[in-house]
N, C-alpha and C. Protein backbone atom coordinates (compact mmCIF):
# COMPACT_ATOMS: atom_id res chain seq x y z
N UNK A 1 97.05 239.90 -68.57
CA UNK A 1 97.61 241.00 -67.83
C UNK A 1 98.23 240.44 -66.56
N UNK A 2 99.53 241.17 -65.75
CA UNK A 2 100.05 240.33 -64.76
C UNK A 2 99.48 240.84 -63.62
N UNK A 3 98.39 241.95 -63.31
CA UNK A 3 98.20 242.41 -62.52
C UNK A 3 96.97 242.85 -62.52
N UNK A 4 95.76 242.26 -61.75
CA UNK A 4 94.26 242.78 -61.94
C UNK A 4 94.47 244.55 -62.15
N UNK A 5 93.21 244.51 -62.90
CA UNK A 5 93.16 246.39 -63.86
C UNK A 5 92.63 246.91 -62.15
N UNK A 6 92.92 247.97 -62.23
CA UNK A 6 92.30 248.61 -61.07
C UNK A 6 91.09 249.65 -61.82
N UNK A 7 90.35 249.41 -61.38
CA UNK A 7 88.92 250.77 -61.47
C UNK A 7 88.60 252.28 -60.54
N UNK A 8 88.54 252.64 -60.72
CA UNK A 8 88.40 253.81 -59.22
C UNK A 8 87.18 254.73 -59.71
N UNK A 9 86.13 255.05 -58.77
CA UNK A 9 85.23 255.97 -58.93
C UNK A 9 85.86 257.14 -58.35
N UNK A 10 85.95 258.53 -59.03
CA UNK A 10 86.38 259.60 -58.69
C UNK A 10 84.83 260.17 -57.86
N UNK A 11 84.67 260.77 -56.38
CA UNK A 11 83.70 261.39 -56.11
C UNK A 11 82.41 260.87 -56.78
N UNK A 12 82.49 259.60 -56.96
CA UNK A 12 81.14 259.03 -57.45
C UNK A 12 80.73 257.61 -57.14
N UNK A 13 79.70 257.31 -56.43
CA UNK A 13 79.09 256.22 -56.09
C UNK A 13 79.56 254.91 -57.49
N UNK A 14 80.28 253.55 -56.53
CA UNK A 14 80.47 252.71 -57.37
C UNK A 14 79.43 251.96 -58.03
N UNK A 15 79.46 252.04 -59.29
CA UNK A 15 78.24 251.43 -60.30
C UNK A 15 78.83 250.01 -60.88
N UNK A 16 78.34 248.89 -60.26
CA UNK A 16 79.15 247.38 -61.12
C UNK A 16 78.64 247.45 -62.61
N UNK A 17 77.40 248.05 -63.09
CA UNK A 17 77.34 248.02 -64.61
C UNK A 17 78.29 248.92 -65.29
N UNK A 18 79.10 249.67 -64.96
CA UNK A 18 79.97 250.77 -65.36
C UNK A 18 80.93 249.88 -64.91
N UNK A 19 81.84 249.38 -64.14
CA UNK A 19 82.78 248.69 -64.19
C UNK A 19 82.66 247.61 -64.63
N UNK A 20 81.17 246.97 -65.16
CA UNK A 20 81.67 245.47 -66.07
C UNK A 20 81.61 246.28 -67.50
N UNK A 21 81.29 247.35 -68.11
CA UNK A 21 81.93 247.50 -68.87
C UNK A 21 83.11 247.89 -69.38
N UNK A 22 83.68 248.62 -68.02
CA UNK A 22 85.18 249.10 -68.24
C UNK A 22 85.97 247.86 -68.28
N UNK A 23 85.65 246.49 -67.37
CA UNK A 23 86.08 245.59 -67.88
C UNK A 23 85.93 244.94 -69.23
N UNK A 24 85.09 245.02 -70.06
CA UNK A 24 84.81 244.59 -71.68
C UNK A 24 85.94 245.33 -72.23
N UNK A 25 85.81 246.51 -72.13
CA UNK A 25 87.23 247.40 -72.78
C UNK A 25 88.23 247.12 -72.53
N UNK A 26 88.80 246.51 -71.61
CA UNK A 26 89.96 246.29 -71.17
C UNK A 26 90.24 244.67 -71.91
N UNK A 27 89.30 244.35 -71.87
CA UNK A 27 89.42 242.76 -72.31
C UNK A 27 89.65 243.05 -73.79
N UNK A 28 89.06 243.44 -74.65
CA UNK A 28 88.98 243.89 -76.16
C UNK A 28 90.72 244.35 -76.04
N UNK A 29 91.17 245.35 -75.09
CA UNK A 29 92.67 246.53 -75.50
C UNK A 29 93.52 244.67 -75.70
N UNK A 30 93.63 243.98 -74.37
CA UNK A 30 94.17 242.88 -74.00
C UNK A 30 93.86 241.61 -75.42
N UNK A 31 92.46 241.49 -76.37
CA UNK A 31 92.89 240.62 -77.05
C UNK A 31 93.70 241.42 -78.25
N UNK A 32 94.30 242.77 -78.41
CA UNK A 32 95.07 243.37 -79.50
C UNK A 32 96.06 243.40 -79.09
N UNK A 33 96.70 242.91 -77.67
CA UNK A 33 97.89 242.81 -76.87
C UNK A 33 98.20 242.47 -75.75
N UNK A 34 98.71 241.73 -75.76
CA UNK A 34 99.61 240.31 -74.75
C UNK A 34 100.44 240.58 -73.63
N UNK A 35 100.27 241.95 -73.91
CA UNK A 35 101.85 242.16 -73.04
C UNK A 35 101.58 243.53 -72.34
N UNK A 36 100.43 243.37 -72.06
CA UNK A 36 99.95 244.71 -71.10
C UNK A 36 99.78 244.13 -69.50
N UNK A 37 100.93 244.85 -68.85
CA UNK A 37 101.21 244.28 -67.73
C UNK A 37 100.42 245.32 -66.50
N UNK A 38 100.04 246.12 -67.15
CA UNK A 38 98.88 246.87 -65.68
C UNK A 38 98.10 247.96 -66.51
N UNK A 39 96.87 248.15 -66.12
CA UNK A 39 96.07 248.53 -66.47
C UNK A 39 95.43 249.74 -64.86
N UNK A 40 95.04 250.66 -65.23
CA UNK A 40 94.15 251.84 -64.18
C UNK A 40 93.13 252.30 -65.06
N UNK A 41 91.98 252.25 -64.43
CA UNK A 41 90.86 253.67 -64.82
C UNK A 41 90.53 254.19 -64.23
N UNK A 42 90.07 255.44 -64.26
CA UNK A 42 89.56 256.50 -63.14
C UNK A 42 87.96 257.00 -64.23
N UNK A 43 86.92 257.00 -63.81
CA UNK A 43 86.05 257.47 -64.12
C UNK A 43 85.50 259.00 -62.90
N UNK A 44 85.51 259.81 -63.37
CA UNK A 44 84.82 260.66 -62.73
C UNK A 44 84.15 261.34 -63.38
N UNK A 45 83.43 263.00 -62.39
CA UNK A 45 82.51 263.93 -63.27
C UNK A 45 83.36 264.64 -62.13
N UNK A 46 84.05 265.36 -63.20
CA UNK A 46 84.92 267.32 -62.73
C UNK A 46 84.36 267.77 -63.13
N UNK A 47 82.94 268.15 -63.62
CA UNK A 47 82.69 268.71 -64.23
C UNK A 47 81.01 269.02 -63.78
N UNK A 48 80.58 269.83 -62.99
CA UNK A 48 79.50 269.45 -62.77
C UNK A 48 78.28 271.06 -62.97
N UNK A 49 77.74 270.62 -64.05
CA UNK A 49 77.36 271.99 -64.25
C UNK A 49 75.58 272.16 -63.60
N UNK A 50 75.14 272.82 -63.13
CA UNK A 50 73.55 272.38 -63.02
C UNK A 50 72.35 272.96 -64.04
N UNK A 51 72.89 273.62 -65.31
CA UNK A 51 72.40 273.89 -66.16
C UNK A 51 72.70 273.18 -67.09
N UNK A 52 73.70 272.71 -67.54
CA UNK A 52 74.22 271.39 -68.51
C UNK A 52 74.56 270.05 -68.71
N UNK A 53 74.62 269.73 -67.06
CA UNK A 53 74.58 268.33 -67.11
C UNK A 53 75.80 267.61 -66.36
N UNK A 54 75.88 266.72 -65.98
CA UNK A 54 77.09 266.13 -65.44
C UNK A 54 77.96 265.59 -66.52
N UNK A 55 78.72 265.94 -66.86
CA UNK A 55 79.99 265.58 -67.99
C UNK A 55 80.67 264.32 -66.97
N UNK A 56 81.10 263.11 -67.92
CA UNK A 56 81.96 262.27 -67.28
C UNK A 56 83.27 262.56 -68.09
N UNK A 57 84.76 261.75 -67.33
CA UNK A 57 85.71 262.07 -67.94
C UNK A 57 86.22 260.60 -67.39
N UNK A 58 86.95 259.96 -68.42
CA UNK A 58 87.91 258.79 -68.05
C UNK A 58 89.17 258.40 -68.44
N UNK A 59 89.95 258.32 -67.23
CA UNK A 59 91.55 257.89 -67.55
C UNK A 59 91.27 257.00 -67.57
N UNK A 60 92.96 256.48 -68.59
CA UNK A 60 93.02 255.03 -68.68
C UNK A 60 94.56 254.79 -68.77
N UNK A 61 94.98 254.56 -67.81
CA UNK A 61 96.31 254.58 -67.70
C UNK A 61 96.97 252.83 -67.74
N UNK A 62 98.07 252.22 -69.70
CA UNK A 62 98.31 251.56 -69.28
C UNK A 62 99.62 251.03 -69.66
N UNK A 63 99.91 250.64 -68.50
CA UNK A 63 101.51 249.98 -68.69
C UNK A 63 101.85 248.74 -69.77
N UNK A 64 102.80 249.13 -70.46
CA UNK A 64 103.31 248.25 -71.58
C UNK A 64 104.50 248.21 -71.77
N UNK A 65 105.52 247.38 -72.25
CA UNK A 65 107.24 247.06 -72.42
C UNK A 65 107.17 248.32 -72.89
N UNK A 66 108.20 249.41 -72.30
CA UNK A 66 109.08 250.38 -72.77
C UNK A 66 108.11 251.29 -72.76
N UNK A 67 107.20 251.33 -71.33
CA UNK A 67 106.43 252.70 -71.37
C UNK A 67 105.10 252.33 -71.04
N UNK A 68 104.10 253.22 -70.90
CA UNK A 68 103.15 254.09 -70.74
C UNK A 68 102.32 254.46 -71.50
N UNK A 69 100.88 254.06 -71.36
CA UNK A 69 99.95 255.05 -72.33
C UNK A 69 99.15 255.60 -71.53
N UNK A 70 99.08 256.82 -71.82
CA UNK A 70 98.33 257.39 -70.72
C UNK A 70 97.05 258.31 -71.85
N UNK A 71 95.53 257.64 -71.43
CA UNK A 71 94.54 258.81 -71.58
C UNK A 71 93.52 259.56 -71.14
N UNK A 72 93.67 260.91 -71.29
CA UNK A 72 92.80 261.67 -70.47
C UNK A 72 91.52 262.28 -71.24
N UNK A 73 91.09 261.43 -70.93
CA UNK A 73 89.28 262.17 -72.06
C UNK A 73 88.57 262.83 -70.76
N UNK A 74 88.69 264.28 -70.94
CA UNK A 74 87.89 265.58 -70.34
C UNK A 74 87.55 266.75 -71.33
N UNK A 75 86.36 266.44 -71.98
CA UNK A 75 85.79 267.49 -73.00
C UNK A 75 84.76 268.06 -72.11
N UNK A 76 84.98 269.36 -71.73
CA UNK A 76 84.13 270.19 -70.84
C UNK A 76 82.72 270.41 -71.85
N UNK A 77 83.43 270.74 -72.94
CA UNK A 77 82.29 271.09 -73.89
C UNK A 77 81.08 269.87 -75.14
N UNK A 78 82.09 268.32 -74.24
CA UNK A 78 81.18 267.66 -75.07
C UNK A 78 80.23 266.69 -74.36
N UNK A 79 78.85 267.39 -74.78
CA UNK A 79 77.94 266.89 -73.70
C UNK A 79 77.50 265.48 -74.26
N UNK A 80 77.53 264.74 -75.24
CA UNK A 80 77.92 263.23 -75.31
C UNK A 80 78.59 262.45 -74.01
N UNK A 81 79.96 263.33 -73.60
CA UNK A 81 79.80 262.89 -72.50
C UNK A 81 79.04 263.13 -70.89
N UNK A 82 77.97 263.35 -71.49
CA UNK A 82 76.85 263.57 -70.27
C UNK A 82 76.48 261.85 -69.85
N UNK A 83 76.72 261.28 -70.81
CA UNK A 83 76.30 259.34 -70.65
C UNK A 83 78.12 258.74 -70.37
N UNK A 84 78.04 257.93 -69.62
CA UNK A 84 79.10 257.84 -69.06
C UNK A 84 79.47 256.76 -70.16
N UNK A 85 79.14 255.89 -70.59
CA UNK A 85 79.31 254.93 -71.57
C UNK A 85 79.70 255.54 -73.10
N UNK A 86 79.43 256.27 -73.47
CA UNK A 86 79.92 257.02 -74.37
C UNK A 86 81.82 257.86 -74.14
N UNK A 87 81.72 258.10 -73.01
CA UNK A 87 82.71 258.78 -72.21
C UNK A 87 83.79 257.71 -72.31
N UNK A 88 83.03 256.40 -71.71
CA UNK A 88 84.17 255.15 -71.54
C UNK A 88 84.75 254.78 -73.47
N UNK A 89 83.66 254.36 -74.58
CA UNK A 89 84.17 254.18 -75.81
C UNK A 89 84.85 255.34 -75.84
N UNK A 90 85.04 256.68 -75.78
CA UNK A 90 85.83 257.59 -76.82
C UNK A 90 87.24 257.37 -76.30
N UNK A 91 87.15 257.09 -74.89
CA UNK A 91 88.38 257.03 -74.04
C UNK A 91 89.03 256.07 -74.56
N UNK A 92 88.44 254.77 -74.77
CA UNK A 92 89.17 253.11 -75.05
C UNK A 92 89.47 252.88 -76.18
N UNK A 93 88.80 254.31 -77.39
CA UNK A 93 88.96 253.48 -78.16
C UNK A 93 90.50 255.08 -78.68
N UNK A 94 90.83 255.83 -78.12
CA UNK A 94 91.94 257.05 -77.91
C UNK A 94 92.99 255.81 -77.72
N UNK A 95 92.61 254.59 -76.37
CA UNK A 95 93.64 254.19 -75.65
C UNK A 95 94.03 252.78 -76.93
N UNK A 96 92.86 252.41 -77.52
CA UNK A 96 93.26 251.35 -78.43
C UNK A 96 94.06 251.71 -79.84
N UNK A 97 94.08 253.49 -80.10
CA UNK A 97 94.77 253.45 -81.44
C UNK A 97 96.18 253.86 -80.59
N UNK A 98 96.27 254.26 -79.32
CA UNK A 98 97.63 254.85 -78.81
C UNK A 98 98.45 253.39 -78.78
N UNK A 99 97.44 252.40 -78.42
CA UNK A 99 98.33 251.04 -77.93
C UNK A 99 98.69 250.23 -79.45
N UNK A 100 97.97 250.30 -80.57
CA UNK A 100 97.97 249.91 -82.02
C UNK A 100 99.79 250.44 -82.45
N UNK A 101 99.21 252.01 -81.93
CA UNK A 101 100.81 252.87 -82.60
C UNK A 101 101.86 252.26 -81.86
N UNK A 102 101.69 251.74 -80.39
CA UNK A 102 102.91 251.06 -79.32
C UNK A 102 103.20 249.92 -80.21
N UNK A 103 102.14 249.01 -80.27
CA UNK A 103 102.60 247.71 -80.76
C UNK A 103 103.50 247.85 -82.20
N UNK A 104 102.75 248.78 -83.26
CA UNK A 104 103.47 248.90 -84.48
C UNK A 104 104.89 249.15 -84.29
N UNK A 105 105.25 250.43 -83.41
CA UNK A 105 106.47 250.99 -82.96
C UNK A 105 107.43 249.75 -82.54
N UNK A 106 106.91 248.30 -81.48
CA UNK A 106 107.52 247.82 -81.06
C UNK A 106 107.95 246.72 -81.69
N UNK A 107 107.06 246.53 -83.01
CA UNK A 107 107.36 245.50 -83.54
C UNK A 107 108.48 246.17 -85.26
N UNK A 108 108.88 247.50 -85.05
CA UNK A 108 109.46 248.08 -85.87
C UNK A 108 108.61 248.51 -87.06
N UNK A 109 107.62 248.25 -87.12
CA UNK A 109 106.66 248.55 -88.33
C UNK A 109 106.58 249.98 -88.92
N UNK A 110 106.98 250.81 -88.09
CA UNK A 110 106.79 252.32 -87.55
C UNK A 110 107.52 252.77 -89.40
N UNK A 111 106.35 253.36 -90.36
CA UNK A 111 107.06 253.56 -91.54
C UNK A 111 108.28 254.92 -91.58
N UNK A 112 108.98 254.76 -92.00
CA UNK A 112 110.37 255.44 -92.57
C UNK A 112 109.97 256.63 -93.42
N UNK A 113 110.29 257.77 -93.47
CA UNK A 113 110.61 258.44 -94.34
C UNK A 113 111.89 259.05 -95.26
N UNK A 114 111.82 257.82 -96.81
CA UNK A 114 112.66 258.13 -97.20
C UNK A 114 113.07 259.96 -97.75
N UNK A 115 114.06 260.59 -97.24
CA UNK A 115 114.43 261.72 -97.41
C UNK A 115 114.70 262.25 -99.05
N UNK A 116 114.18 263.53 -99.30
CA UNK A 116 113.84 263.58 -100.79
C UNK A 116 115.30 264.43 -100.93
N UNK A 117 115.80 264.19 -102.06
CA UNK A 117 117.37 264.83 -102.56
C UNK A 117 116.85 265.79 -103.66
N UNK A 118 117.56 266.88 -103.68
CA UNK A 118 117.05 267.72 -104.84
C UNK A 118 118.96 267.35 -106.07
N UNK A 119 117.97 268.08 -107.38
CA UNK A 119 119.20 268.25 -108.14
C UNK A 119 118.37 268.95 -109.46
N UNK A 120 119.49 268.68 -110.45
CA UNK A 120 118.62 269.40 -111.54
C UNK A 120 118.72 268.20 -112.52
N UNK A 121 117.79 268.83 -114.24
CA UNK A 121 117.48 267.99 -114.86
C UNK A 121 119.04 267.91 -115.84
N UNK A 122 119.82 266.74 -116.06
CA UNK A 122 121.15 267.14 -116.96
C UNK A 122 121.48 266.66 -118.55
N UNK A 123 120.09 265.22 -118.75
CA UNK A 123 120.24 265.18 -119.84
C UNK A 123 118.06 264.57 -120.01
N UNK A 124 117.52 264.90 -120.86
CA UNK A 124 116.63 264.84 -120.95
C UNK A 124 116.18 264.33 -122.28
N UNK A 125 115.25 263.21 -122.66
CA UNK A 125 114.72 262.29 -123.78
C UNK A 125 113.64 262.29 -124.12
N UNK A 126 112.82 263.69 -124.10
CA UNK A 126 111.92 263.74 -124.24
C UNK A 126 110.54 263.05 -125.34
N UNK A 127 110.93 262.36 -126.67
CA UNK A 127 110.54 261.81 -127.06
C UNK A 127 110.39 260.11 -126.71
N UNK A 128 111.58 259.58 -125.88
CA UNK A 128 111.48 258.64 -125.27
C UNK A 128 110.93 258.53 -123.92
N UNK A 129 110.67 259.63 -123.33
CA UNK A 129 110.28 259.69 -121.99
C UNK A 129 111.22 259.21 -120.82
N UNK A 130 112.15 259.84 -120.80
CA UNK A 130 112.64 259.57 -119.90
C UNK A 130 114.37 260.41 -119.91
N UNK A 131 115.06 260.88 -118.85
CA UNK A 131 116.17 261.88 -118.29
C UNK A 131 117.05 261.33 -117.51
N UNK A 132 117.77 262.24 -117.18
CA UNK A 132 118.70 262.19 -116.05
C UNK A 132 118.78 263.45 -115.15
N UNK A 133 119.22 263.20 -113.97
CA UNK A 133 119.09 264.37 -112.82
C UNK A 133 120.49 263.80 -112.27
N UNK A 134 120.87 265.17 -112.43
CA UNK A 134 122.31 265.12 -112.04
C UNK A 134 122.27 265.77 -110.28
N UNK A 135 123.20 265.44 -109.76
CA UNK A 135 122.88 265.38 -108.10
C UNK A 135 124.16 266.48 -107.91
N UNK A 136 123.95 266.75 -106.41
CA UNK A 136 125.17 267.96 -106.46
C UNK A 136 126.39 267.15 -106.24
N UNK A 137 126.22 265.73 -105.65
CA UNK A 137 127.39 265.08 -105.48
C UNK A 137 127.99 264.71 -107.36
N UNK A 138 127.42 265.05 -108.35
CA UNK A 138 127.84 264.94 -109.62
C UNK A 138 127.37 263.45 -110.13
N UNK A 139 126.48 262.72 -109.14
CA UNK A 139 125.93 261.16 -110.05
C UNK A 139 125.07 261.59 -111.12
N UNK A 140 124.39 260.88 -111.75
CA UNK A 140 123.51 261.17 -112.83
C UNK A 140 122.42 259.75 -111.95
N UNK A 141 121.31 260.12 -111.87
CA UNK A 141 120.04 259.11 -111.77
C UNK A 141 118.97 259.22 -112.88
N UNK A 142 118.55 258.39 -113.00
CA UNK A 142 117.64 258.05 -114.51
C UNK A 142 116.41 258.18 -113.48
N UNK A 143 115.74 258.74 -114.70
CA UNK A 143 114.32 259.40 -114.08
C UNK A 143 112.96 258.78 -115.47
N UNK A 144 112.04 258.08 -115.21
CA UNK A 144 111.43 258.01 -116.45
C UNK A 144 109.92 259.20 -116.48
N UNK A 145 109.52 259.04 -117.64
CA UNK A 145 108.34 260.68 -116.92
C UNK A 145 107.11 259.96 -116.44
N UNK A 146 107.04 258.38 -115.91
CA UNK A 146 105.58 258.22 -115.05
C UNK A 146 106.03 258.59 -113.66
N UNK A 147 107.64 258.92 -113.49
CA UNK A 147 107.91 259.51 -112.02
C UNK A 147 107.21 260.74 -111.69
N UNK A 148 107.00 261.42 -112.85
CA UNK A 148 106.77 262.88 -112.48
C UNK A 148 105.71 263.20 -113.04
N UNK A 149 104.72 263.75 -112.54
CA UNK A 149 103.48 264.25 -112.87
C UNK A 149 103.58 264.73 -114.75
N UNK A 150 102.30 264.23 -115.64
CA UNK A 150 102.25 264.66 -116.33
C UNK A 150 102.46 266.31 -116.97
N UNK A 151 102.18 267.40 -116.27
CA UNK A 151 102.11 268.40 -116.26
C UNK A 151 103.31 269.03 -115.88
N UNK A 152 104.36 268.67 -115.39
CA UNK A 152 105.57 268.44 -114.55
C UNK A 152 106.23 268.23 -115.79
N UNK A 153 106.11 266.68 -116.62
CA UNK A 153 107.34 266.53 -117.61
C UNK A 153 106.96 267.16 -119.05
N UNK A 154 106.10 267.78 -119.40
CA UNK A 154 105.73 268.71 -120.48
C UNK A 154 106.65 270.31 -120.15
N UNK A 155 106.91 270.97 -118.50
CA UNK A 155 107.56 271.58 -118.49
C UNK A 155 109.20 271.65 -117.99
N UNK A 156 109.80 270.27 -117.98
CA UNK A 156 111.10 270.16 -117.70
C UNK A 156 111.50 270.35 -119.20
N UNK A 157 113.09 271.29 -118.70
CA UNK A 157 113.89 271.62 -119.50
C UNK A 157 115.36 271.36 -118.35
N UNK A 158 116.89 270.86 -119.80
CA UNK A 158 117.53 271.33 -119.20
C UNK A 158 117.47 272.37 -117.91
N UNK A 159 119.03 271.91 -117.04
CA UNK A 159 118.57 272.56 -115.59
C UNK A 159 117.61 272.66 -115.10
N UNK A 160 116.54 272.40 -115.32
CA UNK A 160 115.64 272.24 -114.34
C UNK A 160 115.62 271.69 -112.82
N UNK A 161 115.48 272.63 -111.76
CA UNK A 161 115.56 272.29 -110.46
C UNK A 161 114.57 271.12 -110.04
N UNK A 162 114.64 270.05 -109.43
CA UNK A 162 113.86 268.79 -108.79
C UNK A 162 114.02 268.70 -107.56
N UNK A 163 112.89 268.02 -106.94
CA UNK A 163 113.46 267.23 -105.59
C UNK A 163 112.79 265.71 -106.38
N UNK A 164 113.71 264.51 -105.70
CA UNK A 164 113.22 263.29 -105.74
C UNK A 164 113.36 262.29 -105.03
N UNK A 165 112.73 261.02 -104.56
CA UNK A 165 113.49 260.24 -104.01
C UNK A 165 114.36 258.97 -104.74
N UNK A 166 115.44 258.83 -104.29
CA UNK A 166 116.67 257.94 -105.05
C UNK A 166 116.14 256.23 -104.09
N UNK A 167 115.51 255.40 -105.39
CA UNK A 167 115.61 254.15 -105.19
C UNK A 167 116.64 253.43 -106.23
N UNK A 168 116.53 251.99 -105.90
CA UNK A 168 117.25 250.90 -106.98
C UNK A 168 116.61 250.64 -107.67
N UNK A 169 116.47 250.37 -108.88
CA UNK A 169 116.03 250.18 -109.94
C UNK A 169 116.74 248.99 -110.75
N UNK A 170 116.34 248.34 -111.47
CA UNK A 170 116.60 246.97 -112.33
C UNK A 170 118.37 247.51 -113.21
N UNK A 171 118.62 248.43 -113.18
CA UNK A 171 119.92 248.27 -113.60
C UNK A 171 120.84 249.54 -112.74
N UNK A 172 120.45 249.83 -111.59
CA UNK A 172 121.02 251.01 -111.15
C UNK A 172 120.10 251.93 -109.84
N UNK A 173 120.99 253.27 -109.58
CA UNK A 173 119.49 254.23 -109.44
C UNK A 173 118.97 254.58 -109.87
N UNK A 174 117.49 254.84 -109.47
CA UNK A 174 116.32 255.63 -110.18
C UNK A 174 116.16 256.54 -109.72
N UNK A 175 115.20 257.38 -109.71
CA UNK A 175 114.52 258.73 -109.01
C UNK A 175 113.19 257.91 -109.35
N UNK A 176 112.47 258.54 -108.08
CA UNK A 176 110.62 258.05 -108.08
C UNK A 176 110.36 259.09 -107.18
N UNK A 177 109.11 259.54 -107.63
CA UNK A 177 108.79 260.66 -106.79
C UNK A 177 109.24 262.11 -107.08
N UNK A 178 109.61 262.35 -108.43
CA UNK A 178 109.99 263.34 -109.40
C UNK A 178 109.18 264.76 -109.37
N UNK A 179 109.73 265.77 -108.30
CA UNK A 179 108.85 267.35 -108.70
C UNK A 179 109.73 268.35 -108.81
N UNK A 180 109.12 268.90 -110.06
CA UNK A 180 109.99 270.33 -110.22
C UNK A 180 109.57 271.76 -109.00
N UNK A 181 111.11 271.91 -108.98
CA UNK A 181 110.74 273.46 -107.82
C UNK A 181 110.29 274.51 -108.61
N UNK A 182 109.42 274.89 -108.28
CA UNK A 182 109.24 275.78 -109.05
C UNK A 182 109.52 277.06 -108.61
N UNK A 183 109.77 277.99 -108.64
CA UNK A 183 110.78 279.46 -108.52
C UNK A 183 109.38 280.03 -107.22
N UNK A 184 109.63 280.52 -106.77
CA UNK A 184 108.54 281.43 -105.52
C UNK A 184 107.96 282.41 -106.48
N UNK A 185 107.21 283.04 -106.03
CA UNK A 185 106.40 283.83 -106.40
C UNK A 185 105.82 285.06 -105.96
N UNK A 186 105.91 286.31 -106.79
CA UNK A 186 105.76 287.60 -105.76
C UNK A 186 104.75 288.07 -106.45
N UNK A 187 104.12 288.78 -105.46
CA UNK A 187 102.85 289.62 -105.65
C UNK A 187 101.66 288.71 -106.33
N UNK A 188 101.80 287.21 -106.83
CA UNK A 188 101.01 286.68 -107.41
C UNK A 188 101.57 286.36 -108.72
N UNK A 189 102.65 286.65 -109.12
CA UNK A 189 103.01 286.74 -110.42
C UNK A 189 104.62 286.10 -110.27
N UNK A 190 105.11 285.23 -111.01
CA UNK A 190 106.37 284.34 -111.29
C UNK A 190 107.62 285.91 -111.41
């Protein structure tokens, strides 16, 4: 890190066993990433009930290339965090899947959703297992029936409405990911 983490007791007497563990956490976020250039925690209790207990709550505010993670663990209602160490894991470990999703994001990992195309069914082989779905742009894509749910290719017929997704395939496009629309439904009944 390029910049010692800062700690801060909110309205509460400084405890070094509570800040050498906020330091362990910080050390753990730091060996899943290299490039965390400032680090803050704030431990306090907003929360102070005299029938239920002192609730702790902990930010963890930390700077990384192209941003910010910022977390705020304040569960009024969860008296787990009545132990401040419990308070600190739920917080670090909020701040370790937020910083997991940064790193994935930054290293492009961040998965894609290929967009599903609808069309209908235009020529169909049913003894061979396998069709075509004609697209509104007028292509034809080959569809085989382990694309589409068993129960699915027992009821395709001509025209049949689909959505699918269009990959490459060993001689062309395919469709993978093959479902029939099936018509809405009123009162319970087709």
């Amino acid at each position: 890190m390029q910049t010692q983490p800062q700690i801060s007791f909110d309205d509460l007497p400084v405890d070094e066993d509570v800040r050498d563990a906020v330091l362990e956490h910080i050390a753990q976020l730091e060996k899943m990433s290299d490039r965390i250039t400032g680090c803050h925690v704030v431990v306090a209790q907003p929360h102070r009930h005299h029938r239920d207990g002192r609730l702790y709550s902990v930010r963890v505010d930390l700077v990384v290339p192209g941003g910010e993670i910022v977390v705020n663990r304040n569960h009024p209602a969860d008296h787990a965090h009545e132990d401040v160490y419990v308070a600190l894991r739920d917080s670090f470990d909020a701040a370790r899947r937020r910083l997991e999703d940064h790193v994935r994001h930054q290293r492009g990992a961040v998965k894609r959703h290929v967009p599903r195309a609808e069309g209908r069914v235009a020529r169909l082989f049913p003894l061979e297992g396998y069709g075509f779905i004609e697209t509104p742009d007028g292509r034809e894509i080959y569809f085989h029936r382990h694309a589409i749910s068993a129960d699915d290719f027992r009821i395709v017929d001509l025209g049949t409405r689909v959505h699918f997704t269009e990959e490459e395939g060993d001689e062309g496009p395919q469709a993978a990911h093959v479902e029939v629309i099936h018509a809405a439904t009123r009162g319970g009944r087709p």
